[in-house]
PDB file of N, CA and C in Angstrom:
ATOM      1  N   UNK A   1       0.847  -1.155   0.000  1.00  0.00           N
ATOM      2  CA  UNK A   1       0.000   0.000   0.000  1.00  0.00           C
ATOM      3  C   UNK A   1       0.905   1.234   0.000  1.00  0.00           C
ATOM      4  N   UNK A   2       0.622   2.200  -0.818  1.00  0.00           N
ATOM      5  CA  UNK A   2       1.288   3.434  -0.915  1.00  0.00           C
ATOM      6  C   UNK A   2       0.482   4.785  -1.325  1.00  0.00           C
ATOM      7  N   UNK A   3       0.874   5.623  -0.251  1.00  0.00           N
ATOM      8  CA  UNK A   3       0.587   6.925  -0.575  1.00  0.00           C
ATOM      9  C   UNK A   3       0.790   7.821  -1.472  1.00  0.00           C
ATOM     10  N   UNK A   4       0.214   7.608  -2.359  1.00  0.00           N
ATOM     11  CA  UNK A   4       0.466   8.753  -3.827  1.00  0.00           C
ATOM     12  C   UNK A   4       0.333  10.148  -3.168  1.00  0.00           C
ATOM     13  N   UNK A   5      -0.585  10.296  -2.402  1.00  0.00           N
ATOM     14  CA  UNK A   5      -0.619  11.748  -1.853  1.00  0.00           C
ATOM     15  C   UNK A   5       0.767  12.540  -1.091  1.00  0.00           C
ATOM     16  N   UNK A   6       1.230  11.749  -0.686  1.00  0.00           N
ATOM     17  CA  UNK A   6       2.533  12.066   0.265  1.00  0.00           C
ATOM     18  C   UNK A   6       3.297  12.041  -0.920  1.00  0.00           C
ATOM     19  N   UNK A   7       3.455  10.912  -1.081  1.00  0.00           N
ATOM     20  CA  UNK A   7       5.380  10.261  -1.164  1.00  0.00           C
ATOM     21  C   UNK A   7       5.146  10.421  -2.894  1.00  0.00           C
ATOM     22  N   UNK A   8       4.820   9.731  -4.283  1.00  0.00           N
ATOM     23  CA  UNK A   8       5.109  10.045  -5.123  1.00  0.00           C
ATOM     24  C   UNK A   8       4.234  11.434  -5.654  1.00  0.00           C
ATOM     25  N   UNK A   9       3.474  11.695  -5.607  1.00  0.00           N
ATOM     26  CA  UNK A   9       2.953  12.678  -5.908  1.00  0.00           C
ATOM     27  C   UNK A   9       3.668  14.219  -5.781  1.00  0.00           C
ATOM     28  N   UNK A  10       4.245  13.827  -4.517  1.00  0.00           N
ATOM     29  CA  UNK A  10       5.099  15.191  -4.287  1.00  0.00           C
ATOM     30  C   UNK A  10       5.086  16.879  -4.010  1.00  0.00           C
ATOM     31  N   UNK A  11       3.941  17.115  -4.691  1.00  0.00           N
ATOM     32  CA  UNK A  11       3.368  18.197  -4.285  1.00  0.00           C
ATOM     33  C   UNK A  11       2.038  18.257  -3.393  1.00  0.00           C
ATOM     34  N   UNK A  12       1.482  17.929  -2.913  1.00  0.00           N
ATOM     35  CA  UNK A  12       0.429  18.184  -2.106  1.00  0.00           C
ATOM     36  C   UNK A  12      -0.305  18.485  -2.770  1.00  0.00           C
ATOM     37  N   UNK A  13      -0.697  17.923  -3.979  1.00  0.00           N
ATOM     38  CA  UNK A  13      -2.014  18.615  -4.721  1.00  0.00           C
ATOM     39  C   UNK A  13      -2.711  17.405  -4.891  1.00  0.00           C
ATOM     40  N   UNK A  14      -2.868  16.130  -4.893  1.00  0.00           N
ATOM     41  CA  UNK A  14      -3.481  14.969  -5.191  1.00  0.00           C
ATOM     42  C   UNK A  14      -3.740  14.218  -3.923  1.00  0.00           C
ATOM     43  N   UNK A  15      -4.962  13.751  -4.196  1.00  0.00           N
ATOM     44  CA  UNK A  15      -5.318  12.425  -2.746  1.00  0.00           C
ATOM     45  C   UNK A  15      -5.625  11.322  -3.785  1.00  0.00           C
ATOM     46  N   UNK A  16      -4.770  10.454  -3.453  1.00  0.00           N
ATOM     47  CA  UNK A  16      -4.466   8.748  -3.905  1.00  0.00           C
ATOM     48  C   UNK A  16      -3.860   8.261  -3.406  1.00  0.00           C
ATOM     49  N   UNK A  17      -4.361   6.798  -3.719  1.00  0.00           N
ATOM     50  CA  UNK A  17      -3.373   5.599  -2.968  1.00  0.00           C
ATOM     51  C   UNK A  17      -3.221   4.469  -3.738  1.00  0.00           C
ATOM     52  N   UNK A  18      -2.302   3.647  -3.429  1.00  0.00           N
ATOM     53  CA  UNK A  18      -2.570   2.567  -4.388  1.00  0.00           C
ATOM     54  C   UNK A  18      -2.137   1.015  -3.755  1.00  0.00           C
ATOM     55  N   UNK A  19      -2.358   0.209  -4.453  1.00  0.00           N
ATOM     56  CA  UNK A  19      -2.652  -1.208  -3.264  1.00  0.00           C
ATOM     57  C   UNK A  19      -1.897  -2.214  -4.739  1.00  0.00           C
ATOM     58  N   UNK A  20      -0.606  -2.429  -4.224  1.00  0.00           N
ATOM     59  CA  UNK A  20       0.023  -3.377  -5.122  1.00  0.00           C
ATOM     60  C   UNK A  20       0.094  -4.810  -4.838  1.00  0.00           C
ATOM     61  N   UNK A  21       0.150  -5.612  -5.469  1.00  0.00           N
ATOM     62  CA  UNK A  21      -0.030  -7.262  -5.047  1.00  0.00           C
ATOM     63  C   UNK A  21       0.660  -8.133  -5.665  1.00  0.00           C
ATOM     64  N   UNK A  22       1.542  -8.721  -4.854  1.00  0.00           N
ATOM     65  CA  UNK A  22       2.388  -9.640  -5.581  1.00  0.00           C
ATOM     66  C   UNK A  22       2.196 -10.937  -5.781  1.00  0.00           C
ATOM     67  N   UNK A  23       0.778 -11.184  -5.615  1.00  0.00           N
ATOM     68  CA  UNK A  23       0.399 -12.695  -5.659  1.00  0.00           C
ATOM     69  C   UNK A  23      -0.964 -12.941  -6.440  1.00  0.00           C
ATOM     70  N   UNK A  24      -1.631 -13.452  -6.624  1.00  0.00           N
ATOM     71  CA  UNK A  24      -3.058 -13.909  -7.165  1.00  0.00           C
ATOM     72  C   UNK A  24      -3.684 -14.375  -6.131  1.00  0.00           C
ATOM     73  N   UNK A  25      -3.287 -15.096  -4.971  1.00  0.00           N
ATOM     74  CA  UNK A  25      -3.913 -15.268  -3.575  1.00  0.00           C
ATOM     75  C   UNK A  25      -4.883 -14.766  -2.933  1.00  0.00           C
ATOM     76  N   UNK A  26      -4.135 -12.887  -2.903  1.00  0.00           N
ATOM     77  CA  UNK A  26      -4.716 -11.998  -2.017  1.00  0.00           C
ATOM     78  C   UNK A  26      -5.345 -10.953  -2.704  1.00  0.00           C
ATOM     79  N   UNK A  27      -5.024 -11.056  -3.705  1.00  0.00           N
ATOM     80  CA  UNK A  27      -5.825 -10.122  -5.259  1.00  0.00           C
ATOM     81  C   UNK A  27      -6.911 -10.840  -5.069  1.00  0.00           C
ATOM     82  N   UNK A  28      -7.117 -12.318  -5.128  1.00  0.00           N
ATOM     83  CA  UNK A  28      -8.417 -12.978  -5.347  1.00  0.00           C
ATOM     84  C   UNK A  28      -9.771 -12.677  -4.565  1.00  0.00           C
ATOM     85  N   UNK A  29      -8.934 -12.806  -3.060  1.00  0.00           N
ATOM     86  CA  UNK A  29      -9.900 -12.233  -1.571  1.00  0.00           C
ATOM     87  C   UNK A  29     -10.159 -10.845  -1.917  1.00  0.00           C
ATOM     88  N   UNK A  30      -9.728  -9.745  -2.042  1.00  0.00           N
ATOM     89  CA  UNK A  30      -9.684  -8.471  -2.408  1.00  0.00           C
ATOM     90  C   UNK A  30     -10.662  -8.081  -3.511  1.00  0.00           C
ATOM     91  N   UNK A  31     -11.021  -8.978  -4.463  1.00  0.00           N
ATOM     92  CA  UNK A  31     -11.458  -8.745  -5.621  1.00  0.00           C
ATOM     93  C   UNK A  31     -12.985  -7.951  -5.696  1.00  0.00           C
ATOM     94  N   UNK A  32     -13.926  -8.408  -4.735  1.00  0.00           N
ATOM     95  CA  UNK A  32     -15.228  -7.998  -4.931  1.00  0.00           C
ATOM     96  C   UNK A  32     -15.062  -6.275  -3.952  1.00  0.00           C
ATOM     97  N   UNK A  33     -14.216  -6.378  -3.282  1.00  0.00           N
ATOM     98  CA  UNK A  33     -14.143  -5.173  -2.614  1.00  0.00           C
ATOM     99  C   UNK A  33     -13.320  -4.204  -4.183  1.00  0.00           C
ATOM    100  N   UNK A  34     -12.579  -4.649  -4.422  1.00  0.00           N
ATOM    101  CA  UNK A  34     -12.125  -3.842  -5.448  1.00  0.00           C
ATOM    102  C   UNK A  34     -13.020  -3.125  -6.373  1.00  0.00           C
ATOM    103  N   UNK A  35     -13.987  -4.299  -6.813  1.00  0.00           N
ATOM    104  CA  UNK A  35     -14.868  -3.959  -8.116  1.00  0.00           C
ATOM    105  C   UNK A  35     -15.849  -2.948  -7.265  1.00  0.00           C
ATOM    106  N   UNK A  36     -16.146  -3.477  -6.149  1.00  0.00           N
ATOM    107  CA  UNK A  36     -17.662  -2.076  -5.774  1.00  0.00           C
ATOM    108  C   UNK A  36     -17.207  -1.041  -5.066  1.00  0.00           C
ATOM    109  N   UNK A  37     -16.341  -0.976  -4.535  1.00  0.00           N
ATOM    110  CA  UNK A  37     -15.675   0.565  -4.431  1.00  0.00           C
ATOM    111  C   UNK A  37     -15.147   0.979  -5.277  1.00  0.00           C
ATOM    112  N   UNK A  38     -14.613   0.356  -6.786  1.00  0.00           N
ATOM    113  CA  UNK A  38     -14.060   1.150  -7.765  1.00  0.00           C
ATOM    114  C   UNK A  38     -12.545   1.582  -7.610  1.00  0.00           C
ATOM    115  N   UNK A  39     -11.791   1.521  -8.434  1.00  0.00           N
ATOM    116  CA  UNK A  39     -10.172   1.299  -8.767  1.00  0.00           C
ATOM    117  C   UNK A  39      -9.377   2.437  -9.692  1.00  0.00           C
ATOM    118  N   UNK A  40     -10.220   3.539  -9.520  1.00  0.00           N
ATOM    119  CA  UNK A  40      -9.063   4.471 -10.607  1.00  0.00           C
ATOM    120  C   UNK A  40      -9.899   5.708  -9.837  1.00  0.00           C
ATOM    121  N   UNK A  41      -8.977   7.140 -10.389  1.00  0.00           N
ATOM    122  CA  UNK A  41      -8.830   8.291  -9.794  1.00  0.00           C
ATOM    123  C   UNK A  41      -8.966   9.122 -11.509  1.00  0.00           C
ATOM    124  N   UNK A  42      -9.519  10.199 -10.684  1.00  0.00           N
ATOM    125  CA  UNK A  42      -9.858  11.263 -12.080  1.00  0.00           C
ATOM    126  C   UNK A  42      -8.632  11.703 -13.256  1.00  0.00           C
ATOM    127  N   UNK A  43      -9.057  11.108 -13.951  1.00  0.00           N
ATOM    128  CA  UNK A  43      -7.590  11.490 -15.066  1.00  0.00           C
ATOM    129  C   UNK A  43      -6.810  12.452 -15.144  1.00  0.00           C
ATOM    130  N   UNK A  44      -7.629  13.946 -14.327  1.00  0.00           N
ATOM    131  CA  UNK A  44      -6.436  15.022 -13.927  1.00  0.00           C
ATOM    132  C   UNK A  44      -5.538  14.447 -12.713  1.00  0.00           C
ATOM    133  N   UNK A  45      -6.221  13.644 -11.828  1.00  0.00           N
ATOM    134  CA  UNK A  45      -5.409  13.278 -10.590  1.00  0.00           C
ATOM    135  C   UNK A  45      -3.976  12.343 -11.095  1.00  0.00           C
ATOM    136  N   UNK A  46      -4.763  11.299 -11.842  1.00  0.00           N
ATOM    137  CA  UNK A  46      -3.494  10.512 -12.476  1.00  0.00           C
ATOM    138  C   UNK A  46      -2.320  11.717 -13.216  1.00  0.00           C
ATOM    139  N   UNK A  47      -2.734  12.414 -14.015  1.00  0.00           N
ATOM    140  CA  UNK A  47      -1.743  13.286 -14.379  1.00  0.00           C
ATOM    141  C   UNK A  47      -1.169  14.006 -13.667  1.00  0.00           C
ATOM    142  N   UNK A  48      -1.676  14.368 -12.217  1.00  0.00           N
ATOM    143  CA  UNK A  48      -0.440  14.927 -11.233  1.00  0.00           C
ATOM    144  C   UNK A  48       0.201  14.248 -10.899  1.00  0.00           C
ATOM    145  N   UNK A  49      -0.287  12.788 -10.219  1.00  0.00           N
ATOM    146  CA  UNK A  49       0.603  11.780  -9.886  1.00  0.00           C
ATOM    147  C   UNK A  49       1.986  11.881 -10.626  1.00  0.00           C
ATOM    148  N   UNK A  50       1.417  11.557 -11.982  1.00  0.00           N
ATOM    149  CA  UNK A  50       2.336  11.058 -13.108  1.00  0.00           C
ATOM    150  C   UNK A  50       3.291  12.725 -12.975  1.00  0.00           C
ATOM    151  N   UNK A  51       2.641  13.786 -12.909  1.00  0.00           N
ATOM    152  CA  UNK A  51       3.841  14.849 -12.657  1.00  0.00           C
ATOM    153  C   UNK A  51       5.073  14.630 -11.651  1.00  0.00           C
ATOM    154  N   UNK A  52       4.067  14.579 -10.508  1.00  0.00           N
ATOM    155  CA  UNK A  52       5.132  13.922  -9.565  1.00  0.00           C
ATOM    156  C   UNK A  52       6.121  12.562  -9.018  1.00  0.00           C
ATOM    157  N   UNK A  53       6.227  12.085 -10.000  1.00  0.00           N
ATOM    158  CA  UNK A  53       6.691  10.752 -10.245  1.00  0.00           C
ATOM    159  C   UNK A  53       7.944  10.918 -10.642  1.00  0.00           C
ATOM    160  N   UNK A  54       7.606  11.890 -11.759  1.00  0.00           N
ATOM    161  CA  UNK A  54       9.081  12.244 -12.466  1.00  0.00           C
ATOM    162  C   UNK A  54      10.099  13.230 -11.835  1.00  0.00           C
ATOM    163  N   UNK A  55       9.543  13.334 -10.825  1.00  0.00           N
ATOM    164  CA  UNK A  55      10.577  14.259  -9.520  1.00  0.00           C
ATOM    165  C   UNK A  55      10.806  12.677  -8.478  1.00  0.00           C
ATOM    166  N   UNK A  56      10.474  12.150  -8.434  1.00  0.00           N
ATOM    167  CA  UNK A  56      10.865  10.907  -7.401  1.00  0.00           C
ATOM    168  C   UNK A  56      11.809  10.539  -7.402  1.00  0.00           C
ATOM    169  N   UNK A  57      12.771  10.483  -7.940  1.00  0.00           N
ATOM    170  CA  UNK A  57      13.986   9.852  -7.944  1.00  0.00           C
ATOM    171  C   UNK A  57      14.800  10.917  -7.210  1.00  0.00           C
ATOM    172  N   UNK A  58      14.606  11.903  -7.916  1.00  0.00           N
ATOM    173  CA  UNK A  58      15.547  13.130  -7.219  1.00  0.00           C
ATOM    174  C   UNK A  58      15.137  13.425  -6.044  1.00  0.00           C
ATOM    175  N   UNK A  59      14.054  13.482  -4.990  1.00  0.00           N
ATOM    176  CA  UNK A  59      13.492  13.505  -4.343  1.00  0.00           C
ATOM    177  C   UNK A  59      13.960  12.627  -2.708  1.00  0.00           C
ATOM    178  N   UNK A  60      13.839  11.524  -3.250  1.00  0.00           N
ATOM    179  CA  UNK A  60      14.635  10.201  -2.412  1.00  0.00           C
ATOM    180  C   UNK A  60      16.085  10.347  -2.350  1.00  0.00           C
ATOM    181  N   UNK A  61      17.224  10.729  -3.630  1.00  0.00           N
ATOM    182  CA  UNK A  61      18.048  10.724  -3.254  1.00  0.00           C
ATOM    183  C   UNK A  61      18.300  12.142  -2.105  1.00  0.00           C
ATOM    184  N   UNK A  62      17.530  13.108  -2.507  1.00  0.00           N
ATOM    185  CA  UNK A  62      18.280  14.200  -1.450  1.00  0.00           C
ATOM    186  C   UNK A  62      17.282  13.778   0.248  1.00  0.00           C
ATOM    187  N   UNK A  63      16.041  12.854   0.235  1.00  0.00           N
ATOM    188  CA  UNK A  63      16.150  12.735   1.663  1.00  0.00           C
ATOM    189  C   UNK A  63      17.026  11.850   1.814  1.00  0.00           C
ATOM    190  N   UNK A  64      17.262  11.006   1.147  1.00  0.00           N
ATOM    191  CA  UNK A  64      18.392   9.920   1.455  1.00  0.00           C
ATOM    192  C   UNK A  64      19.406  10.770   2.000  1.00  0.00           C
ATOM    193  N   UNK A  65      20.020  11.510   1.144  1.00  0.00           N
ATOM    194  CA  UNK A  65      21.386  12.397   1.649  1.00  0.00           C
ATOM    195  C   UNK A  65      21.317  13.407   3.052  1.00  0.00           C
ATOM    196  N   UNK A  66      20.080  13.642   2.657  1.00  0.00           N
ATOM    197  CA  UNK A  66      19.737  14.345   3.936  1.00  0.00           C
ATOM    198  C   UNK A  66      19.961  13.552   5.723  1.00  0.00           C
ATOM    199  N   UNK A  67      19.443  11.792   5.361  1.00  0.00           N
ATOM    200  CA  UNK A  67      19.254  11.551   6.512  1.00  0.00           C
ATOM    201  C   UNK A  67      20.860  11.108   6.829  1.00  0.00           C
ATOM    202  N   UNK A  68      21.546  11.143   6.011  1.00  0.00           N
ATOM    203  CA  UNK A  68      22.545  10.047   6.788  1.00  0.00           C
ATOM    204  C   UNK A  68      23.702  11.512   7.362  1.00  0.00           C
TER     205      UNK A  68
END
Protein backbone atom coordinates (compact mmCIF):
# COMPACT_ATOMS: atom_id res chain seq x y z
CA UNK A 1 0.00 0.00 0.00
CA UNK A 2 1.29 3.43 -0.92
CA UNK A 3 0.59 6.93 -0.57
CA UNK A 4 0.47 8.75 -3.83
CA UNK A 5 -0.62 11.75 -1.85
CA UNK A 6 2.53 12.07 0.27
CA UNK A 7 5.38 10.26 -1.16
CA UNK A 8 5.11 10.05 -5.12
CA UNK A 9 2.95 12.68 -5.91
CA UNK A 10 5.10 15.19 -4.29
CA UNK A 11 3.37 18.20 -4.29
CA UNK A 12 0.43 18.18 -2.11
CA UNK A 13 -2.01 18.61 -4.72
CA UNK A 14 -3.48 14.97 -5.19
CA UNK A 15 -5.32 12.42 -2.75
CA UNK A 16 -4.47 8.75 -3.91
CA UNK A 17 -3.37 5.60 -2.97
CA UNK A 18 -2.57 2.57 -4.39
CA UNK A 19 -2.65 -1.21 -3.26
CA UNK A 20 0.02 -3.38 -5.12
CA UNK A 21 -0.03 -7.26 -5.05
CA UNK A 22 2.39 -9.64 -5.58
CA UNK A 23 0.40 -12.70 -5.66
CA UNK A 24 -3.06 -13.91 -7.16
CA UNK A 25 -3.91 -15.27 -3.58
CA UNK A 26 -4.72 -12.00 -2.02
CA UNK A 27 -5.82 -10.12 -5.26
CA UNK A 28 -8.42 -12.98 -5.35
CA UNK A 29 -9.90 -12.23 -1.57
CA UNK A 30 -9.68 -8.47 -2.41
CA UNK A 31 -11.46 -8.75 -5.62
CA UNK A 32 -15.23 -8.00 -4.93
CA UNK A 33 -14.14 -5.17 -2.61
CA UNK A 34 -12.13 -3.84 -5.45
CA UNK A 35 -14.87 -3.96 -8.12
CA UNK A 36 -17.66 -2.08 -5.77
CA UNK A 37 -15.68 0.57 -4.43
CA UNK A 38 -14.06 1.15 -7.76
CA UNK A 39 -10.17 1.30 -8.77
CA UNK A 40 -9.06 4.47 -10.61
CA UNK A 41 -8.83 8.29 -9.79
CA UNK A 42 -9.86 11.26 -12.08
CA UNK A 43 -7.59 11.49 -15.07
CA UNK A 44 -6.44 15.02 -13.93
CA UNK A 45 -5.41 13.28 -10.59
CA UNK A 46 -3.49 10.51 -12.48
CA UNK A 47 -1.74 13.29 -14.38
CA UNK A 48 -0.44 14.93 -11.23
CA UNK A 49 0.60 11.78 -9.89
CA UNK A 50 2.34 11.06 -13.11
CA UNK A 51 3.84 14.85 -12.66
CA UNK A 52 5.13 13.92 -9.56
CA UNK A 53 6.69 10.75 -10.24
CA UNK A 54 9.08 12.24 -12.47
CA UNK A 55 10.58 14.26 -9.52
CA UNK A 56 10.86 10.91 -7.40
CA UNK A 57 13.99 9.85 -7.94
CA UNK A 58 15.55 13.13 -7.22
CA UNK A 59 13.49 13.50 -4.34
CA UNK A 60 14.64 10.20 -2.41
CA UNK A 61 18.05 10.72 -3.25
CA UNK A 62 18.28 14.20 -1.45
CA UNK A 63 16.15 12.74 1.66
CA UNK A 64 18.39 9.92 1.46
CA UNK A 65 21.39 12.40 1.65
CA UNK A 66 19.74 14.35 3.94
CA UNK A 67 19.25 11.55 6.51
CA UNK A 68 22.54 10.05 6.79
Amino acid sequence: MHSITKYIGGHSDVVAGAIIFNGRELYDKLYLNIKSMGTMIAPFDAWIALRGSKTLEVRVERASSNAL
